[in-house]
PDB file of N, CA and C in Angstrom:
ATOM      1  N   UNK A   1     -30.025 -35.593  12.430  1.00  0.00           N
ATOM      2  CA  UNK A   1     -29.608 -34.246  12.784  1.00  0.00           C
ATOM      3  C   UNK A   1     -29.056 -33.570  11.526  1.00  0.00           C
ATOM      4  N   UNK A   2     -29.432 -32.224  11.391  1.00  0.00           N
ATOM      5  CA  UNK A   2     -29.371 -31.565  10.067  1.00  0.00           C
ATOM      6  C   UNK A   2     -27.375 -31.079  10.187  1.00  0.00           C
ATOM      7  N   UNK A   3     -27.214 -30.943   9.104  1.00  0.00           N
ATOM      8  CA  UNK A   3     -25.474 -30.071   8.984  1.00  0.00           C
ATOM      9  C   UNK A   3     -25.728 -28.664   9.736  1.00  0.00           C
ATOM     10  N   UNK A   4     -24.803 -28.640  10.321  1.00  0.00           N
ATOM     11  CA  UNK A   4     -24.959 -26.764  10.918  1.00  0.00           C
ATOM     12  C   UNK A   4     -24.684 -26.151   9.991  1.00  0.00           C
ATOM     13  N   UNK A   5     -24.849 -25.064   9.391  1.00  0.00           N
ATOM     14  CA  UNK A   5     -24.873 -23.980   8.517  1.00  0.00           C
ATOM     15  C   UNK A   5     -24.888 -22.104   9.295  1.00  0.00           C
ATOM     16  N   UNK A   6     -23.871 -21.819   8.382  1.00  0.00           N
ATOM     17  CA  UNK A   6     -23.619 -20.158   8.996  1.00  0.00           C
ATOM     18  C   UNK A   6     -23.953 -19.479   7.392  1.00  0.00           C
ATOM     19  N   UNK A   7     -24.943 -18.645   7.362  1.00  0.00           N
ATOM     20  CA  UNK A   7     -25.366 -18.155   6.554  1.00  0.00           C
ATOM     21  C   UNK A   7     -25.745 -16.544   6.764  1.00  0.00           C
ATOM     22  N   UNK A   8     -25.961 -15.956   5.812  1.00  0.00           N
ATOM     23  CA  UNK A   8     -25.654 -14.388   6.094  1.00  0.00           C
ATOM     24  C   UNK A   8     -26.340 -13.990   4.331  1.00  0.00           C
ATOM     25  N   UNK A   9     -27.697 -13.245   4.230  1.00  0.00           N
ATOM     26  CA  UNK A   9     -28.280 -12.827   3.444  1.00  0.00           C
ATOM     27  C   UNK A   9     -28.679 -11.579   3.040  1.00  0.00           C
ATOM     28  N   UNK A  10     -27.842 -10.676   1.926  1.00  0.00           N
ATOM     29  CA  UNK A  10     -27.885  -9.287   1.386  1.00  0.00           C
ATOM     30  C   UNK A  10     -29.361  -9.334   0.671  1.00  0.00           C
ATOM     31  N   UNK A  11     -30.464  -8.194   1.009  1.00  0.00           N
ATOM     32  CA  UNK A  11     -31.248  -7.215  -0.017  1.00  0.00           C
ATOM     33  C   UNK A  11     -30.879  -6.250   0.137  1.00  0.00           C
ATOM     34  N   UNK A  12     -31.146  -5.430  -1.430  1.00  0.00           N
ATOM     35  CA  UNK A  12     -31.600  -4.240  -1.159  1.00  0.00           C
ATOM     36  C   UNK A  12     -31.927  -4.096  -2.647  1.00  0.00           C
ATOM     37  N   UNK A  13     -33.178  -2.774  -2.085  1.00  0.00           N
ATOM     38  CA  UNK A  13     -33.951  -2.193  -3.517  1.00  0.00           C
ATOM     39  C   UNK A  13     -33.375  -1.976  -4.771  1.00  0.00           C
ATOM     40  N   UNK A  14     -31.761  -1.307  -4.241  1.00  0.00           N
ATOM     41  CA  UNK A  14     -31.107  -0.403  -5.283  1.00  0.00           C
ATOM     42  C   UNK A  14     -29.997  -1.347  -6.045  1.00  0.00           C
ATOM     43  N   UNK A  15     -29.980  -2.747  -5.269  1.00  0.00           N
ATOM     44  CA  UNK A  15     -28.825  -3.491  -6.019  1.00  0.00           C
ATOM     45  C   UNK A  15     -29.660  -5.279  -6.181  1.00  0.00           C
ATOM     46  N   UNK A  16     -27.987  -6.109  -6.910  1.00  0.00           N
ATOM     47  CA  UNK A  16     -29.032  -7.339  -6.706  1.00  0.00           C
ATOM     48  C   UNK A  16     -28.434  -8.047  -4.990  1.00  0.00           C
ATOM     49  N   UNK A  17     -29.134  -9.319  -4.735  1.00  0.00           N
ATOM     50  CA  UNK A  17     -29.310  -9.304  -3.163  1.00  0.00           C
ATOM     51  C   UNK A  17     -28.123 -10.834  -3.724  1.00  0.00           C
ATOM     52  N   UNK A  18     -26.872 -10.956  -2.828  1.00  0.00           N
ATOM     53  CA  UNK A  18     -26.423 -11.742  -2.459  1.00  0.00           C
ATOM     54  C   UNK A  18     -26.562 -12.868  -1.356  1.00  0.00           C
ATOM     55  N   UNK A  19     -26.077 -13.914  -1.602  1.00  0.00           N
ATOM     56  CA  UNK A  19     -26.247 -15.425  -0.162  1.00  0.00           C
ATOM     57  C   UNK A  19     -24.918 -15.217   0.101  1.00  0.00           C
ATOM     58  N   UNK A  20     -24.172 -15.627   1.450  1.00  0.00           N
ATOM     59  CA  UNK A  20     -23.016 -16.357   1.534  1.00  0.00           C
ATOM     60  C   UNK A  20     -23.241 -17.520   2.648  1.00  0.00           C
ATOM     61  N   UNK A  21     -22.983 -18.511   1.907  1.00  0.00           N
ATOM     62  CA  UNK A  21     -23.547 -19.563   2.873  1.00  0.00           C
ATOM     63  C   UNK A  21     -22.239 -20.537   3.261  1.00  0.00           C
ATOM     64  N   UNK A  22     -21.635 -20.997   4.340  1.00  0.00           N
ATOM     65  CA  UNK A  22     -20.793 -22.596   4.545  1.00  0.00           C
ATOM     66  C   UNK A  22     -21.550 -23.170   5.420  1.00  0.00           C
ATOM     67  N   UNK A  23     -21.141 -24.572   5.383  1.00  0.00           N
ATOM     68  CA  UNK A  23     -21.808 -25.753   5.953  1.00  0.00           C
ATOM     69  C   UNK A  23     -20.517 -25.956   6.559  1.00  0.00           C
ATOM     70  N   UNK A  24     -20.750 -26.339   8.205  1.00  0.00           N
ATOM     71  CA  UNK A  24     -20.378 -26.284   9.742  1.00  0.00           C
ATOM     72  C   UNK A  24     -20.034 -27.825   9.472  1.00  0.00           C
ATOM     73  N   UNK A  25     -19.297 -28.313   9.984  1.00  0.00           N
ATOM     74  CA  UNK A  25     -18.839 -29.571  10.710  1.00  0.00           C
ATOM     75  C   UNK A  25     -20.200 -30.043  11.634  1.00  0.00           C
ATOM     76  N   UNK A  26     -20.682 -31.861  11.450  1.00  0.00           N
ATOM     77  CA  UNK A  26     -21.128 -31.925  12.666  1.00  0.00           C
ATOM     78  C   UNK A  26     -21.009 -32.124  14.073  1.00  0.00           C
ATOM     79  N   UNK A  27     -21.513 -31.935  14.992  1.00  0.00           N
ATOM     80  CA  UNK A  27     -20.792 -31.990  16.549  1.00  0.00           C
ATOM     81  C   UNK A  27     -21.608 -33.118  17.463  1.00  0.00           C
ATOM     82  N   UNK A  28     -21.236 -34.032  17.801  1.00  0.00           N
ATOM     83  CA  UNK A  28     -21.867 -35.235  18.737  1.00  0.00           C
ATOM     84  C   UNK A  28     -22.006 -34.412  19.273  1.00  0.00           C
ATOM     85  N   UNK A  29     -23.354 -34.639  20.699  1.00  0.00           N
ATOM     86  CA  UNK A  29     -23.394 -34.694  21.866  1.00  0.00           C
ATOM     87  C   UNK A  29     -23.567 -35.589  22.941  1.00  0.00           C
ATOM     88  N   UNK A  30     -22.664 -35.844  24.057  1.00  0.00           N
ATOM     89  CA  UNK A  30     -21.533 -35.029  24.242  1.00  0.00           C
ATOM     90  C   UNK A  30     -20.263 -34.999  23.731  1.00  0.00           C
ATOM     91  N   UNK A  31     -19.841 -33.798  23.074  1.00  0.00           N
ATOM     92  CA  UNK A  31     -18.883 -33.662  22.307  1.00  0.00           C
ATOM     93  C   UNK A  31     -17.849 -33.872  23.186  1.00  0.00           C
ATOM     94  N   UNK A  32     -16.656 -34.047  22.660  1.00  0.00           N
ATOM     95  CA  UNK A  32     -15.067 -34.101  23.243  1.00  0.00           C
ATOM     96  C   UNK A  32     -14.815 -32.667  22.531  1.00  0.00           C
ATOM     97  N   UNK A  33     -13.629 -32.391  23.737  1.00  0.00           N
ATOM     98  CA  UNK A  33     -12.979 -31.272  23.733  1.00  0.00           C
ATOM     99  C   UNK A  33     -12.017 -31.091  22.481  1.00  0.00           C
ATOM    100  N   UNK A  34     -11.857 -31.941  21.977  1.00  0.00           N
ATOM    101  CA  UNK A  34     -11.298 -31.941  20.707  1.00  0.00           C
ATOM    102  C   UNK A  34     -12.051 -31.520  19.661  1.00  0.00           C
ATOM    103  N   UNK A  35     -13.289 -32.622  19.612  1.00  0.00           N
ATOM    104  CA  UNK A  35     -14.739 -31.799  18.806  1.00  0.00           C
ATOM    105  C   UNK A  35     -15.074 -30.581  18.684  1.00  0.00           C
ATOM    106  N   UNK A  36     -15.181 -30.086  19.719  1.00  0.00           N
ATOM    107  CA  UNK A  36     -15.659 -28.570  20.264  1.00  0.00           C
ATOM    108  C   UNK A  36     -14.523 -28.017  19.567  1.00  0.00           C
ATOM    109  N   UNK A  37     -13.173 -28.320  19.774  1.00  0.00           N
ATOM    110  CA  UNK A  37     -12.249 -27.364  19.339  1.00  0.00           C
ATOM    111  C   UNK A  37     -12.149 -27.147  17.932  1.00  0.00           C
ATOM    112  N   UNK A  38     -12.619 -28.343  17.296  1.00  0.00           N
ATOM    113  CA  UNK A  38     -12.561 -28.395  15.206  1.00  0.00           C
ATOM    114  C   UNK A  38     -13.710 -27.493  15.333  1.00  0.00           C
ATOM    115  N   UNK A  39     -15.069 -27.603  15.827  1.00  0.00           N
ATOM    116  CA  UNK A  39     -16.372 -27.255  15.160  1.00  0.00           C
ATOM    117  C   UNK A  39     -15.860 -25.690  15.523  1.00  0.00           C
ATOM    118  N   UNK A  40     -15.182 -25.186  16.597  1.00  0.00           N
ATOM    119  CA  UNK A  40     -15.218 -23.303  16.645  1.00  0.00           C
ATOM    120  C   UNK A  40     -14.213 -22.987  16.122  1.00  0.00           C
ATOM    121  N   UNK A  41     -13.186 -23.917  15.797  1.00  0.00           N
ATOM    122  CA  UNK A  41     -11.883 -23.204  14.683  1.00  0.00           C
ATOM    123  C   UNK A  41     -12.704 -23.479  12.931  1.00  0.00           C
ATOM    124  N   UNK A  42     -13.299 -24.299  12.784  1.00  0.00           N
ATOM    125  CA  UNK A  42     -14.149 -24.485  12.129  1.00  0.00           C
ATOM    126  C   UNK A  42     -14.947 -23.089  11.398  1.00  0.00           C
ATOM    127  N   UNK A  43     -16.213 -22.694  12.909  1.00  0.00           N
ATOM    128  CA  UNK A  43     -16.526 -21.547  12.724  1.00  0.00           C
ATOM    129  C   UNK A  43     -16.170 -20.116  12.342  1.00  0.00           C
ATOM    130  N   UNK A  44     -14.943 -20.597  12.873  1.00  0.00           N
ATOM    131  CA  UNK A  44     -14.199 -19.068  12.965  1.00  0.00           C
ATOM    132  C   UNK A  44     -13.723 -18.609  12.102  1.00  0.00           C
ATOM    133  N   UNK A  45     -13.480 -19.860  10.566  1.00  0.00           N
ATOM    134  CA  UNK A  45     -12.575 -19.588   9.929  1.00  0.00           C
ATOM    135  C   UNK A  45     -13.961 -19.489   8.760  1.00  0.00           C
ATOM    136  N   UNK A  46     -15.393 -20.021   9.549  1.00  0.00           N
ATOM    137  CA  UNK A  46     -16.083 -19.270   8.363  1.00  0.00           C
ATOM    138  C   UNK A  46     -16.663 -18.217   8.875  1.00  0.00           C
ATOM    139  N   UNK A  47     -16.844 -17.409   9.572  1.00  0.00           N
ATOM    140  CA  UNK A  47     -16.999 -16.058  10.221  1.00  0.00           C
ATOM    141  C   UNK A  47     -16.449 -14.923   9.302  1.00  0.00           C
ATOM    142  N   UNK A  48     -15.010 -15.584   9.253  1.00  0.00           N
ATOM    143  CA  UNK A  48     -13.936 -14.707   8.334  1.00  0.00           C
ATOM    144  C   UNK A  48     -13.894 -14.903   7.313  1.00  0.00           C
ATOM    145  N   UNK A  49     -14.308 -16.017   6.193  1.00  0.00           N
ATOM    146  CA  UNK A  49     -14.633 -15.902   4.928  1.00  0.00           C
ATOM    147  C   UNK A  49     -15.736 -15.311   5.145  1.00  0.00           C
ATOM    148  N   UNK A  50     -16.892 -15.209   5.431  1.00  0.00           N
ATOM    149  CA  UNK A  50     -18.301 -14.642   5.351  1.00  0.00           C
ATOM    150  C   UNK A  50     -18.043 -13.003   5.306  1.00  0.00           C
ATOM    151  N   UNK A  51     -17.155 -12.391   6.199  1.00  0.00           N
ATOM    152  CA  UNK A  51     -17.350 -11.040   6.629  1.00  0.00           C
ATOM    153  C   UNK A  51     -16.365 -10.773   5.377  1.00  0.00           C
ATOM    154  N   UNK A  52     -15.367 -11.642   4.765  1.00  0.00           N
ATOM    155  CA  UNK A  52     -14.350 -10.571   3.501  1.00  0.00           C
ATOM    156  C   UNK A  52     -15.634 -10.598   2.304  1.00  0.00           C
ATOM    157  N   UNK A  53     -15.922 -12.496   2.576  1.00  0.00           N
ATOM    158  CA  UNK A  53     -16.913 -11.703   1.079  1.00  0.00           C
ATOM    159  C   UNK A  53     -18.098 -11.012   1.332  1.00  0.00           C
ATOM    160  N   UNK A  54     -18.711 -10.357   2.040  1.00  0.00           N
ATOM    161  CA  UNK A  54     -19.542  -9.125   2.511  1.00  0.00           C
ATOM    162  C   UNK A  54     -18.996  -7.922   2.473  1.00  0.00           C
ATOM    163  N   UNK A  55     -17.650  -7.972   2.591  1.00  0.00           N
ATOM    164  CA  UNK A  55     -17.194  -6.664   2.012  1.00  0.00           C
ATOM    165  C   UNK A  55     -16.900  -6.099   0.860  1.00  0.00           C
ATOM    166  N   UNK A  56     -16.190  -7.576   0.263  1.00  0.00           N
ATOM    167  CA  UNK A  56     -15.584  -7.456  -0.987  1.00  0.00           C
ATOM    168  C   UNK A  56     -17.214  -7.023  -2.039  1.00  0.00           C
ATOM    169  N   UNK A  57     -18.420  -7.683  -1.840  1.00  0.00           N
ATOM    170  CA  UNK A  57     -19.600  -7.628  -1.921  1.00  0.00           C
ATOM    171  C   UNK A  57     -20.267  -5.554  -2.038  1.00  0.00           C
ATOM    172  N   UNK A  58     -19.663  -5.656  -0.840  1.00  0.00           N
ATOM    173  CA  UNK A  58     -20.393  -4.572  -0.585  1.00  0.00           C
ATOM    174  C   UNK A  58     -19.486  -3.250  -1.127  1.00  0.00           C
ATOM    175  N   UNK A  59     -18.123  -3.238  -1.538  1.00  0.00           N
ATOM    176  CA  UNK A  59     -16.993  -2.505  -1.702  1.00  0.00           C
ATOM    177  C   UNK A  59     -17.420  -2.607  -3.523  1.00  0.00           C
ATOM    178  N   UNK A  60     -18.089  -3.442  -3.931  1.00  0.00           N
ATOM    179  CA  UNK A  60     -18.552  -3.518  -5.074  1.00  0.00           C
ATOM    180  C   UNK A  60     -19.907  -2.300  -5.280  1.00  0.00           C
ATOM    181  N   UNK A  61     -20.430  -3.124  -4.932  1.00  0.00           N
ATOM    182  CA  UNK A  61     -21.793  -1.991  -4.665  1.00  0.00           C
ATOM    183  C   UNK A  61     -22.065  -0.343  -4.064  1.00  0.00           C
ATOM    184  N   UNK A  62     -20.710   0.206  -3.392  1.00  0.00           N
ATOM    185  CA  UNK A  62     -20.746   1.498  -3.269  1.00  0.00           C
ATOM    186  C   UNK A  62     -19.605   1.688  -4.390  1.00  0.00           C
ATOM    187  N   UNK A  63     -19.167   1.004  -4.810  1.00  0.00           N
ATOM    188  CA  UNK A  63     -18.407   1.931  -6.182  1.00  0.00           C
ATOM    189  C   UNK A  63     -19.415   1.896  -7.237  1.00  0.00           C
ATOM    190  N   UNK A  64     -20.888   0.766  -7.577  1.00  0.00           N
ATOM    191  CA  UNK A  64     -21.330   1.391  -8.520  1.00  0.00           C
ATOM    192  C   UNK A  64     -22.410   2.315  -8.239  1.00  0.00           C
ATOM    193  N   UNK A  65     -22.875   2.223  -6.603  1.00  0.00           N
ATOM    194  CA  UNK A  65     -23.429   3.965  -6.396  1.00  0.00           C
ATOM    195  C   UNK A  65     -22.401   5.002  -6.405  1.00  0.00           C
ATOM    196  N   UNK A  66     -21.340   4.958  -6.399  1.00  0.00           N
ATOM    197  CA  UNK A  66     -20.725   6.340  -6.600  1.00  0.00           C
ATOM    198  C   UNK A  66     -20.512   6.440  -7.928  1.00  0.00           C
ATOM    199  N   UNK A  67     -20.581   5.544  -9.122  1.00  0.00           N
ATOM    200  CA  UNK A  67     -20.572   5.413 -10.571  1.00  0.00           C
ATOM    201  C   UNK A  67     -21.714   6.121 -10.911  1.00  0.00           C
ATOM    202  N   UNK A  68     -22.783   5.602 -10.284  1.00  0.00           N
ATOM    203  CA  UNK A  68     -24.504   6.235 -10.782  1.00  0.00           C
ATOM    204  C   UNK A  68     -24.485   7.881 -10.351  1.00  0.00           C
ATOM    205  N   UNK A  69     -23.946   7.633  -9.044  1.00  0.00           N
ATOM    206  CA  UNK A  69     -23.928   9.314  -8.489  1.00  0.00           C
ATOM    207  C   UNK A  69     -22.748  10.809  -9.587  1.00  0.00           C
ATOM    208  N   UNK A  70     -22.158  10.499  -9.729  1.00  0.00           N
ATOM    209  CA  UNK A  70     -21.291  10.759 -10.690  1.00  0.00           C
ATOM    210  C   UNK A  70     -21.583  11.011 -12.006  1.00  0.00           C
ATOM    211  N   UNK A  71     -22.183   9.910 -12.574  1.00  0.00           N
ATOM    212  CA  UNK A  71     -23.053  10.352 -14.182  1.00  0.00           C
ATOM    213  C   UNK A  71     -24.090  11.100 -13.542  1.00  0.00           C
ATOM    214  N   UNK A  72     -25.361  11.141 -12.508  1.00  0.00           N
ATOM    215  CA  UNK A  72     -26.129  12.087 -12.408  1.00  0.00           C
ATOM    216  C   UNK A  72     -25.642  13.657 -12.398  1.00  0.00           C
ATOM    217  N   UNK A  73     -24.817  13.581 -11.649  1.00  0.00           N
ATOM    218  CA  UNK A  73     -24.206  14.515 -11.415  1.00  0.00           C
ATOM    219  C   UNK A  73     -23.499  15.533 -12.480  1.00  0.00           C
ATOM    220  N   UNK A  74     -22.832  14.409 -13.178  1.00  0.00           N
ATOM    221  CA  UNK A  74     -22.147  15.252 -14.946  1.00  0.00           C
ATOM    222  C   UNK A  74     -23.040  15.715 -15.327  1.00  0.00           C
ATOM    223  N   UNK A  75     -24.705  15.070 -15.358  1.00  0.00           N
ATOM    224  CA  UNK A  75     -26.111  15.166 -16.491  1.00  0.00           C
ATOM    225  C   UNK A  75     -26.278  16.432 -16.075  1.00  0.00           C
ATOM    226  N   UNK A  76     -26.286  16.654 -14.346  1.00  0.00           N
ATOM    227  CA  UNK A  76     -26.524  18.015 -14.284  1.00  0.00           C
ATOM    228  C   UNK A  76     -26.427  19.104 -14.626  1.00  0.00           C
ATOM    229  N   UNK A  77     -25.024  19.041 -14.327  1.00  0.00           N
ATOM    230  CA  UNK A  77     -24.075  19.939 -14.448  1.00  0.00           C
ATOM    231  C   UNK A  77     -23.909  20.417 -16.248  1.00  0.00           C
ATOM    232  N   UNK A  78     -24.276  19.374 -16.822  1.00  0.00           N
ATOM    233  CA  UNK A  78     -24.655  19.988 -18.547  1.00  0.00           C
ATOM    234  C   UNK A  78     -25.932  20.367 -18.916  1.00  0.00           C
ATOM    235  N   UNK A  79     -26.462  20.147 -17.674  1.00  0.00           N
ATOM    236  CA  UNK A  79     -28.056  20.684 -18.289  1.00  0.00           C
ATOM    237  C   UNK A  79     -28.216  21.876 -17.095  1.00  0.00           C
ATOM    238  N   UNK A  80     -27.244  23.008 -16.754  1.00  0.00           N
ATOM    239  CA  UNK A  80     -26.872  23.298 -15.661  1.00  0.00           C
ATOM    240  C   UNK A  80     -27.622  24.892 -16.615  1.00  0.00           C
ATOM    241  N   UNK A  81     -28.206  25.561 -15.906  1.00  0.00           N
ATOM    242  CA  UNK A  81     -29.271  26.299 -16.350  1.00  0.00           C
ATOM    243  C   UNK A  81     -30.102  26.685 -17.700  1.00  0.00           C
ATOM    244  N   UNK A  82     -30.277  25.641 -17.559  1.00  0.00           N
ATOM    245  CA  UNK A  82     -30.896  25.222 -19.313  1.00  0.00           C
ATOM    246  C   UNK A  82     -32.560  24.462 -18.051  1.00  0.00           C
ATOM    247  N   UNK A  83     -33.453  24.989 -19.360  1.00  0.00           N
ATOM    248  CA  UNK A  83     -34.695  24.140 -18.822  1.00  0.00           C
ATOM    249  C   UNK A  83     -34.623  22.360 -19.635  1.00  0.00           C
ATOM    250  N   UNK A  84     -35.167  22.086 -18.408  1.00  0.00           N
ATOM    251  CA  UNK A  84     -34.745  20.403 -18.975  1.00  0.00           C
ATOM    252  C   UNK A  84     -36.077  19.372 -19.394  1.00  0.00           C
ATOM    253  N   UNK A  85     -36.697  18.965 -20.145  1.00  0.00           N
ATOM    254  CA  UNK A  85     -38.058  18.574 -20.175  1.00  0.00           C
ATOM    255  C   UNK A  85     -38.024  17.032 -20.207  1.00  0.00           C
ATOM    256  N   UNK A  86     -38.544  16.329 -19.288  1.00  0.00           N
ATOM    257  CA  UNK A  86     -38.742  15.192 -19.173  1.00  0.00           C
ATOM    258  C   UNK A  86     -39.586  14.221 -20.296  1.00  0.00           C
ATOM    259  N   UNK A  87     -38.628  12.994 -20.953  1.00  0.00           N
ATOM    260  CA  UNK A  87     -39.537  12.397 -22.284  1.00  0.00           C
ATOM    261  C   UNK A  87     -40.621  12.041 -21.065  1.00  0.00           C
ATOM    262  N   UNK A  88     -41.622  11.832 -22.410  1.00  0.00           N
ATOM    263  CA  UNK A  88     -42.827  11.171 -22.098  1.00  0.00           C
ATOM    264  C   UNK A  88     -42.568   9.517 -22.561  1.00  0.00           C
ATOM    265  N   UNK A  89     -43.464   8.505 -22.118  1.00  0.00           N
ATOM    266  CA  UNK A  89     -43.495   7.436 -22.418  1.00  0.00           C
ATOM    267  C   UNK A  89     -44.444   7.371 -23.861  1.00  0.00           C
TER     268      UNK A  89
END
């Protein structure tokens, strides 16, 4: 019987894609009520590491879209009725 695992996997186009993975306690069956009680305090307590670092994750990643949004925004605003000509490659 394999380790239980709680895993939770970030893409996206505009950033790089994070894992957050823990490995679960295993659980006989039939478990004792004691069992049951480690493997979901267990869970629970990786539920709640998983969801801070998904934030902490993600609290990263909208500050450097509001970083990118911000320099576009300055570029504009200095090239702010001026014709603007795109380099060529």
């Amino acid at each position: 019987m394999s380790q239980p695992t709680l895993t939770a996997d970030y893409t996206s186009p505009a950033s790089e894609p994070f894992k957050v993975a823990h490995t679960l306690p295993s659980i006989s069956f039939p478990a004792s009520t004691a069992d049951k009680s480690s493997y979901l305090k267990a869970l629970r307590a990786s539920v709640a590491d998983t969801q801070d670092t998904i934030n902490k994750e993600l609290t990263v990643r909208m500050e450097q879209d509001k970083a990118r949004d911000a320099a576009a925004e300055a570029k504009e605003e200095e090239n702010y009725g001026e014709e603007v000509q795109e380099e060529e490659d």
